[in-house]
N, C-alpha and C. Protein backbone atom coordinates (compact mmCIF):
# COMPACT_ATOMS: atom_id res chain seq x y z
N UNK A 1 94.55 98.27 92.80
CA UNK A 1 94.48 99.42 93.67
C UNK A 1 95.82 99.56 94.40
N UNK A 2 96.80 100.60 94.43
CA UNK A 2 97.95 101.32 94.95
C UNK A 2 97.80 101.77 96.48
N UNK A 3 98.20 100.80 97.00
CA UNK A 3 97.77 101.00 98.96
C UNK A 3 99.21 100.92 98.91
N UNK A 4 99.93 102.04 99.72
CA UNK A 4 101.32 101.46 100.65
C UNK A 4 100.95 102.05 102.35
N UNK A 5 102.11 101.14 102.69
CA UNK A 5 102.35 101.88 104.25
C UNK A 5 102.29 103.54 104.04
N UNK A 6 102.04 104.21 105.20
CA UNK A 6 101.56 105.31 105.16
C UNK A 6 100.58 106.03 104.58
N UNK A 7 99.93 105.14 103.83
CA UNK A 7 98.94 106.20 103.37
C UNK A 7 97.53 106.02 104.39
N UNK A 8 96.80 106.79 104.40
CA UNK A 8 95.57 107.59 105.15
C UNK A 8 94.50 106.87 104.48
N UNK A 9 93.46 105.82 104.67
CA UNK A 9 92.14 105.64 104.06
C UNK A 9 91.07 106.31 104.76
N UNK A 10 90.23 106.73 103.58
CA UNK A 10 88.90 107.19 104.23
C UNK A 10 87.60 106.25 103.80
N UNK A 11 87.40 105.21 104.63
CA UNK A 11 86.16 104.01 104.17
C UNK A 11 85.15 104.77 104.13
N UNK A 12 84.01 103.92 103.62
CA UNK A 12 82.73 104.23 103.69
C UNK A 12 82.23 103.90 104.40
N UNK A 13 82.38 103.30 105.58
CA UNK A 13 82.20 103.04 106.54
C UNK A 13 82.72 103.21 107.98
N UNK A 14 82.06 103.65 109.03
CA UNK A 14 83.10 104.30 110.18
C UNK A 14 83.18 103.36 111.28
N UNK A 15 84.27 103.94 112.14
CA UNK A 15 84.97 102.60 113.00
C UNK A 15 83.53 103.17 114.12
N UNK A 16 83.52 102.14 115.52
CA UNK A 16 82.59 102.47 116.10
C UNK A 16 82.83 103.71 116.82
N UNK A 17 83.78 104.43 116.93
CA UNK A 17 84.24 105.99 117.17
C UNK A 17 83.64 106.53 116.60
N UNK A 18 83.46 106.56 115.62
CA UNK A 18 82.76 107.66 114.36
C UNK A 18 84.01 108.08 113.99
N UNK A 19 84.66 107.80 113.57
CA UNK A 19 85.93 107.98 112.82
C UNK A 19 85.96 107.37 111.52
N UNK A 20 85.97 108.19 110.15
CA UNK A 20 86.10 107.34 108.71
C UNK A 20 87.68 107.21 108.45
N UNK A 21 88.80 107.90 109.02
CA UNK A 21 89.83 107.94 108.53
C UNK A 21 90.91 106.52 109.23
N UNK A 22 91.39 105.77 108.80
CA UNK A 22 92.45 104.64 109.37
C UNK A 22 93.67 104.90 108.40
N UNK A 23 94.82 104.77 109.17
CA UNK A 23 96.17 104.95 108.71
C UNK A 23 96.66 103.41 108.41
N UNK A 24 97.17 103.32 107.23
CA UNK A 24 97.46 101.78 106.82
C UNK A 24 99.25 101.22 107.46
N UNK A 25 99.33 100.53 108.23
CA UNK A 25 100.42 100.16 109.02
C UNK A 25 100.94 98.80 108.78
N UNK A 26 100.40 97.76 107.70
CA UNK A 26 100.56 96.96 106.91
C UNK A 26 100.02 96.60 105.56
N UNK A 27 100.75 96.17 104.41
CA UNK A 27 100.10 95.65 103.35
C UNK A 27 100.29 94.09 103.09
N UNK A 28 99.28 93.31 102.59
CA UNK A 28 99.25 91.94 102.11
C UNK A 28 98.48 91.45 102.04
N UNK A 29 97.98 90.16 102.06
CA UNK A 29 96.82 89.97 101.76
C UNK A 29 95.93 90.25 103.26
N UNK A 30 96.08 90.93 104.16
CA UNK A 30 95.57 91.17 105.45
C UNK A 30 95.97 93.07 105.28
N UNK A 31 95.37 93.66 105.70
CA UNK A 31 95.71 95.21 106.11
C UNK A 31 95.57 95.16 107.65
N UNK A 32 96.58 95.63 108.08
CA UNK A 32 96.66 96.58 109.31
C UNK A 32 96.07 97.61 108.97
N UNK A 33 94.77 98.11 109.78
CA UNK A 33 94.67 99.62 109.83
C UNK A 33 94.76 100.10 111.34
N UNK A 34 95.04 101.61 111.49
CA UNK A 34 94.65 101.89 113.08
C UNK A 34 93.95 103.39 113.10
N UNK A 35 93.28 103.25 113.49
CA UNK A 35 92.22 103.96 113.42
C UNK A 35 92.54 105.81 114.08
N UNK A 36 92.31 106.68 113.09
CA UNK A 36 93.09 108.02 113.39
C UNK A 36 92.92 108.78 114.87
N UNK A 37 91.22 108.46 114.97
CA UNK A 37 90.52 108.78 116.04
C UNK A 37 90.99 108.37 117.55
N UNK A 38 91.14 107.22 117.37
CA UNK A 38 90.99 106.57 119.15
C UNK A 38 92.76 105.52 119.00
N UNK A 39 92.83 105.06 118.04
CA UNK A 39 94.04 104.17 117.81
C UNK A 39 94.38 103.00 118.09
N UNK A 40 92.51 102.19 117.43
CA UNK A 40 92.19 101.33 117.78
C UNK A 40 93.26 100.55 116.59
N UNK A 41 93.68 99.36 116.61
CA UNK A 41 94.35 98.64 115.61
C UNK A 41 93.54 97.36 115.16
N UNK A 42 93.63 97.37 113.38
CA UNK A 42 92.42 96.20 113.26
C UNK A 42 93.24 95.58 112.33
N UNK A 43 92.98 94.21 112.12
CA UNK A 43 93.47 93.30 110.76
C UNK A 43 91.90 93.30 110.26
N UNK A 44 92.37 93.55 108.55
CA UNK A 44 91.10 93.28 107.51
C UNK A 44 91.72 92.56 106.06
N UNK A 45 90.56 91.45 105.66
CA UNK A 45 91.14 90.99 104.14
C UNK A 45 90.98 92.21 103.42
N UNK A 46 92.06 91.92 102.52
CA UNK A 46 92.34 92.94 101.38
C UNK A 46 91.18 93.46 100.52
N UNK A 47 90.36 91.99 100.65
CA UNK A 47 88.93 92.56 99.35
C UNK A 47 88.12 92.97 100.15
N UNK A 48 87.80 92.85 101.74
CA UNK A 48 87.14 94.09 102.12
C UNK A 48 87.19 95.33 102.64
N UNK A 49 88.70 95.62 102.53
CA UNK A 49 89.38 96.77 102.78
C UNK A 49 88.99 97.54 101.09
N UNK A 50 89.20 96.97 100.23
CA UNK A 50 89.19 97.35 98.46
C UNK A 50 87.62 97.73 98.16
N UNK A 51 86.86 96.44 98.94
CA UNK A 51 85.39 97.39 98.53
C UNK A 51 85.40 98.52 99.23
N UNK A 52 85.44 98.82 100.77
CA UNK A 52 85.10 99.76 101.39
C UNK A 52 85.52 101.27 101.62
N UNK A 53 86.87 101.18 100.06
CA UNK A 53 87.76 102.37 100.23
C UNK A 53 86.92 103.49 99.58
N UNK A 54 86.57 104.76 100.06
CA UNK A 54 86.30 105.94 99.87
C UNK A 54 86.98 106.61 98.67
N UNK A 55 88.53 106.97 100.07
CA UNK A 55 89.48 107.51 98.99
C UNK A 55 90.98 107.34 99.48
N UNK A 56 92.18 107.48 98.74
CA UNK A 56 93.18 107.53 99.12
C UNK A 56 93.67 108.63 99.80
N UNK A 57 94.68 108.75 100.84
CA UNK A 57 95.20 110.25 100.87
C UNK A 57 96.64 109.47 100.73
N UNK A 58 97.60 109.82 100.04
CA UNK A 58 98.83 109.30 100.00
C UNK A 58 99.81 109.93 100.69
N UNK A 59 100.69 109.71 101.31
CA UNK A 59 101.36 109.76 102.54
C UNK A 59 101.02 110.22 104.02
N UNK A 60 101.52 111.05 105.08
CA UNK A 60 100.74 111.27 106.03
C UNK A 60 99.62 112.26 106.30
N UNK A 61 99.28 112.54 107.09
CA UNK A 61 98.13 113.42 107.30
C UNK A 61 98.84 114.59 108.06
């Protein structure tokens, strides 16, 4: 799966905002996401960032 910095995820799952969209602000085996809504910042492993991806939006929003 093709994740870089800047791109936009939409999980299947929402932050406790009710927000599905997080902007990716690191890649490796950890993701930075921060959350579009409120701009909360989270570390997640890669394989549960990979199950929970919706969809890509590739570059910014």
């Amino acid at each position: 799966m093709k994740v870089d910095v800047g791109d936009t995820l939409r999980l299947k799952k929402p932050h406790p905002c009710g927000e599905h969209l997080f902007k990716v602000l690191r890649v490796g085996m950890d993701f930075k996401i921060k959350c579009v809504k409120c701009g909360r910042e989270v570390m997640v492993p890669r394989a549960k960032i990979e199950k929970n991806i919706k969809e890509i939006i590739h570059g910014d929003l």
